[in-house]
Protein backbone atom coordinates (compact mmCIF):
# COMPACT_ATOMS: atom_id res chain seq x y z
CA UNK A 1 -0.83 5.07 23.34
CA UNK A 2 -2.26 1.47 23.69
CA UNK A 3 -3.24 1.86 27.14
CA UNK A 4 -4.85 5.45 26.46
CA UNK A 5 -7.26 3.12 23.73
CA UNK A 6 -8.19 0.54 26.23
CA UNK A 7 -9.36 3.70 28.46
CA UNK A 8 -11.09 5.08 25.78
CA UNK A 9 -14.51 5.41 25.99
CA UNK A 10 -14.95 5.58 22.06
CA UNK A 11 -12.40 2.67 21.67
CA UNK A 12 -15.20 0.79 23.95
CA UNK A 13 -17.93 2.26 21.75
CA UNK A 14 -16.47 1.47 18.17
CA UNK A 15 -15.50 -2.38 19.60
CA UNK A 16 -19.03 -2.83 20.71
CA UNK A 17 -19.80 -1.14 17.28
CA UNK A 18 -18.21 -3.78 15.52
CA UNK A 19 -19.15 -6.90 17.43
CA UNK A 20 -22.68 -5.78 16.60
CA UNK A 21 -21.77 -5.72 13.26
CA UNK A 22 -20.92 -8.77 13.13
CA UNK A 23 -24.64 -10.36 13.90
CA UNK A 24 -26.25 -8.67 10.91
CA UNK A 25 -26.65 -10.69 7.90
CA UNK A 26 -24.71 -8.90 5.77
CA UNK A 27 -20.84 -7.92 5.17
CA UNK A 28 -20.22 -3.99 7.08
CA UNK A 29 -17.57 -1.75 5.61
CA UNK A 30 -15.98 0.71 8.12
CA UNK A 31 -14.08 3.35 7.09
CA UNK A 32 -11.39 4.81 9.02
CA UNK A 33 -10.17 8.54 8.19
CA UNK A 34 -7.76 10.41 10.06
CA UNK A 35 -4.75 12.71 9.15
CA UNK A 36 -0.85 11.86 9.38
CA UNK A 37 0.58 10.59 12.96
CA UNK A 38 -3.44 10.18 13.82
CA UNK A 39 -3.02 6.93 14.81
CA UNK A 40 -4.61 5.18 12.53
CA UNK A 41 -3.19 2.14 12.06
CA UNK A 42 -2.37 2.12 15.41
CA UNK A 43 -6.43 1.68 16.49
CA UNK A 44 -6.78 -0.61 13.58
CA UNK A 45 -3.95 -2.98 14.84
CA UNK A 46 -5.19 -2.64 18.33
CA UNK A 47 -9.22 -4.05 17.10
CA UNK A 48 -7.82 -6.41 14.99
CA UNK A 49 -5.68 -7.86 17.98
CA UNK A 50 -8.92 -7.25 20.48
CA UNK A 51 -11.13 -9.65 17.39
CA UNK A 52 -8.25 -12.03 17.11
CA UNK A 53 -8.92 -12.98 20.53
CA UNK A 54 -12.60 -13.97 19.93
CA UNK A 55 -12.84 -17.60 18.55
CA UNK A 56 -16.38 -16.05 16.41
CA UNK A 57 -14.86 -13.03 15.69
CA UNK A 58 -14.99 -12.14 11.34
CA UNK A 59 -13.08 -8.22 11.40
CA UNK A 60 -10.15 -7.58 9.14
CA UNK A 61 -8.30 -3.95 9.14
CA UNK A 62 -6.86 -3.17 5.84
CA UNK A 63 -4.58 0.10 5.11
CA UNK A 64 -5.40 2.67 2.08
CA UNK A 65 -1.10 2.30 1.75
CA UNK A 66 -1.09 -0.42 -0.60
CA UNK A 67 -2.77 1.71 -3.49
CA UNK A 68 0.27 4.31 -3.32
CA UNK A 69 1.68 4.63 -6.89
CA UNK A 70 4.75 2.58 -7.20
CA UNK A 71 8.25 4.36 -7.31
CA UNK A 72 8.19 3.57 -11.53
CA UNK A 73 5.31 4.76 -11.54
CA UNK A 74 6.04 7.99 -9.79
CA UNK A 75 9.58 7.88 -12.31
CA UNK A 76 7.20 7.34 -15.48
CA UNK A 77 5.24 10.53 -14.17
CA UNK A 78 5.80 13.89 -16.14
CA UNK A 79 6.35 15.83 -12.57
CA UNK A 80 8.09 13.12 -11.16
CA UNK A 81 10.33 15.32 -8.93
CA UNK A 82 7.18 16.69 -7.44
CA UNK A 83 5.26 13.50 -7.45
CA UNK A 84 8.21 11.85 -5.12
CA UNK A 85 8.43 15.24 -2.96
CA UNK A 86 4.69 14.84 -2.68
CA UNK A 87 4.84 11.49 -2.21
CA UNK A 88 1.73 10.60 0.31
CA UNK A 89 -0.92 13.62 -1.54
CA UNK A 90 -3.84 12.38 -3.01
CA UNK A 91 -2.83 11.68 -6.44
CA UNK A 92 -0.01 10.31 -6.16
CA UNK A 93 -2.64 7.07 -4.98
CA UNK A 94 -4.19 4.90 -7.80
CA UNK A 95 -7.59 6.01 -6.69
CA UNK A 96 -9.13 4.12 -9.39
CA UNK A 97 -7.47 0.70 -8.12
CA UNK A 98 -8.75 1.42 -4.89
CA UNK A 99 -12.02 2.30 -5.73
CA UNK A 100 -12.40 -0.49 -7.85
CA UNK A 101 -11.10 -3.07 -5.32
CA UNK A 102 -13.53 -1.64 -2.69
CA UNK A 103 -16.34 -2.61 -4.93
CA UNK A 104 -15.29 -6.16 -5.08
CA UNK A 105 -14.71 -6.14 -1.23
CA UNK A 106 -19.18 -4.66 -1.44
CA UNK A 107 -19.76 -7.97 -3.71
CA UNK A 108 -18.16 -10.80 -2.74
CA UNK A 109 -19.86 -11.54 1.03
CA UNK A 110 -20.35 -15.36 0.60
CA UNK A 111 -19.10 -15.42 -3.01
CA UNK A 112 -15.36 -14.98 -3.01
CA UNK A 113 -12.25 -14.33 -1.51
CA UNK A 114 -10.52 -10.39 -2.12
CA UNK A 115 -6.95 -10.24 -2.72
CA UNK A 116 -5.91 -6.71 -1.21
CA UNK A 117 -2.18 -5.02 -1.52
CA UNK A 118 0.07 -4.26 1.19
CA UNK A 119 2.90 -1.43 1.40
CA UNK A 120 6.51 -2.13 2.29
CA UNK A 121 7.83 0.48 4.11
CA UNK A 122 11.43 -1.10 3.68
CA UNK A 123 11.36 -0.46 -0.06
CA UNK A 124 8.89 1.74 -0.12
CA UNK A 125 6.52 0.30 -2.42
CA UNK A 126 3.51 -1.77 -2.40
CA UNK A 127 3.27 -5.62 -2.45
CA UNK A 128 -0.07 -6.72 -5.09
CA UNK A 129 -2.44 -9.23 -3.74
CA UNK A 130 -0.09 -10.09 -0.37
CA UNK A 131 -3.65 -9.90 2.02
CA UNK A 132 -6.84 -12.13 1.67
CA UNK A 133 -10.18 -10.79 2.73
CA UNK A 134 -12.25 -13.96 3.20
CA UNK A 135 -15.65 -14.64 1.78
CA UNK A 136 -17.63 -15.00 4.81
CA UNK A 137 -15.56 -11.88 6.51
CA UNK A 138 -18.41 -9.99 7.84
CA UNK A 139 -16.69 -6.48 9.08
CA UNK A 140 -13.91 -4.59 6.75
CA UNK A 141 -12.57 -1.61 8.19
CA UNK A 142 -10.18 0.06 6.40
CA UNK A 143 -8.18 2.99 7.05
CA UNK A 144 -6.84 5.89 5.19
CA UNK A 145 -6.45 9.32 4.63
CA UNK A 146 -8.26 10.38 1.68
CA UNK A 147 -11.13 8.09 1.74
CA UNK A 148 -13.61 11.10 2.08
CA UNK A 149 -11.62 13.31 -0.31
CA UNK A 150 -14.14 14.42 -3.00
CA UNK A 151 -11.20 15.00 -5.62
CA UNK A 152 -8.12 13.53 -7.25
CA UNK A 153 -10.47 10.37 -8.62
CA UNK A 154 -11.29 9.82 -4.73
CA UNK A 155 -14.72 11.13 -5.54
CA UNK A 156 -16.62 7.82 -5.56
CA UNK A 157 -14.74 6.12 -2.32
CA UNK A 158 -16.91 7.91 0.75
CA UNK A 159 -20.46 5.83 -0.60
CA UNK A 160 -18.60 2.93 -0.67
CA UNK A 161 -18.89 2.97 2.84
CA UNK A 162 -21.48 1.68 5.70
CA UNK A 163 -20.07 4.32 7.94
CA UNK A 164 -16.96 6.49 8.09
CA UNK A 165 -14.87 7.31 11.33
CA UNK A 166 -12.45 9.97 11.69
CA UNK A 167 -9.35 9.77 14.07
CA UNK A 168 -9.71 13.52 15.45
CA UNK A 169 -6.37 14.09 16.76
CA UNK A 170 -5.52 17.76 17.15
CA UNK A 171 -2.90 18.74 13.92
CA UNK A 172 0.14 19.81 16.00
CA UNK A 173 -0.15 16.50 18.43
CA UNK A 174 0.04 14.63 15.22
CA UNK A 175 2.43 16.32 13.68
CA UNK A 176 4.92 16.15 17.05
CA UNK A 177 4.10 12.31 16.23
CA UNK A 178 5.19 12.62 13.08
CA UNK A 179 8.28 14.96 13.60
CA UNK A 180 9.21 11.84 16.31
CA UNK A 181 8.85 9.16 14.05
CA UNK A 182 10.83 10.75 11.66
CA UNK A 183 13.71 11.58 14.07
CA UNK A 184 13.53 7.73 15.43
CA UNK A 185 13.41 6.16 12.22
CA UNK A 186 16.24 8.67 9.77
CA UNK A 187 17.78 9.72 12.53
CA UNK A 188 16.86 13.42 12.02
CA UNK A 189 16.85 16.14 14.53
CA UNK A 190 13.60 17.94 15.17
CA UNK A 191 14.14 21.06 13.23
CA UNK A 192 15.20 18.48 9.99
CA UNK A 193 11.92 16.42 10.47
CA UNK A 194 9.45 19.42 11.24
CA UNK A 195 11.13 20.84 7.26
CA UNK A 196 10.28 17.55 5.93
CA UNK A 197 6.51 17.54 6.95
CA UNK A 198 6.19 20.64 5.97
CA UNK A 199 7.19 19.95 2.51
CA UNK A 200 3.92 17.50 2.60
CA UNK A 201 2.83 15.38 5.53
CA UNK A 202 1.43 18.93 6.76
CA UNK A 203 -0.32 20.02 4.14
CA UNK A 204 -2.03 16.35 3.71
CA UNK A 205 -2.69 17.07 7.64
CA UNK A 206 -4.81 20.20 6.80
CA UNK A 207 -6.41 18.68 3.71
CA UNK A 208 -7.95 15.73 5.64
CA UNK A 209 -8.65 17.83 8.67
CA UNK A 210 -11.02 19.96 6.71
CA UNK A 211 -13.32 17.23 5.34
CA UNK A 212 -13.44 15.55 9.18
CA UNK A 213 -17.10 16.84 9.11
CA UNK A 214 -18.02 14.78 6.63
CA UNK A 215 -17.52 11.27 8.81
CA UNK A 216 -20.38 9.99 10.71
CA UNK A 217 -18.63 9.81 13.96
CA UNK A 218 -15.44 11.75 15.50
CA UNK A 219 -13.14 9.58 17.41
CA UNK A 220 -11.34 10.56 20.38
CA UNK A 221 -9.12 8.76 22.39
């Protein structure tokens, strides 16, 4: 997949994107939409690693993940059953965290530093305040699947935004991802992992694919 994004002509055109950012006066947030298996944190590690190598460069990719409800929270939940088989569906995010911590990130050019969570995937919760944005960070992108959902208390994240991208992966290639990474990491056979998305990776896949209209710019790579 890395080698498909540096042949990517849009890869090309959202790095030049961003280094242009980077000579306004001003701090540029980039948001970064795409369904499950998209990729998306795959193109976000891959510019973060193309900035690192740039002595001037001011880019940080952040991940939506760190806002997931935590697994007492989930317990504390009246549905909890459903909550944890839905596990990765819009509410079961603290919208209202993330929307408020976005706003800080707006703010805080030249003022402050942003503490910003992270999600372990080996316990399966999130880690509070484990990433820094700096103060004189001038690009933010940060990716996600629900930051253009207009429900669930997601309604206020899309203005928070200088521009949105959206990962446009056809469904059943991401999926396949999906089904893979599933089968790699539990050890599953196909036909067990393709059940589990079903259950809800799948239907988040067809949720964010019908607001992909909404971003300013389609991505394909």
């Amino acid at each position: 997949m890395l080698s498909s994004y540096r042949e990517s002509a849009d890869v090309k055109a959202a790095i030049d994107n961003i280094q242009t950012r980077m000579n306004a006066s001003h701090r540029t947030l980039i948001g970064l939409t795409g369904g499950p298996g998209s990729g998306k944190s795959t193109l976000a590690n891959y510019l973060a690693e193309h900035f690192s190598q740039q002595e001037c460069a001011s880019l940080i990719c952040l991940s939506m993940d760190g806002f997931h409800l935590s697994k007492a929270q989930l317990n504390a939940l009246p549905n909890a059953a459903d909550a944890f088989a839905r596990r990765g569906a819009p509410w079961t995010f603290d919208s209202e965290a993330f929307v408020k911590r976005v706003k800080q990130i707006q703010q805080s050019y030249q003022h402050s530093d942003i503490l910003w969570p992270s999600f372990d995937h080996t316990v399966g919760d999130p880690i509070e305040d484990d990433l820094i944005i700096k103060q004189d960070t001038k690009v933010v992108l940060i990716e996600g699947l629900y930051l253009l959902h207009q429900q669930d208390g997601w309604q206020a994240s899309k203005a928070l935004f200088d521009e949105h991208w959206f990962l446009d992966v056809p469904v059943d290639d991401a999926i396949e991802r999906l089904a893979k990474r599933h089968m790699q990491a539990w050890g599953f056979s196909h036909e067990q992992a393709m059940e589990r998305i079903q259950q809800s990776d799948g239907l988040n896949a067809e949720l964010v694919a019908s607001y992909k209209n909404q971003a300013n710019w389609l991505l394909r790579v």
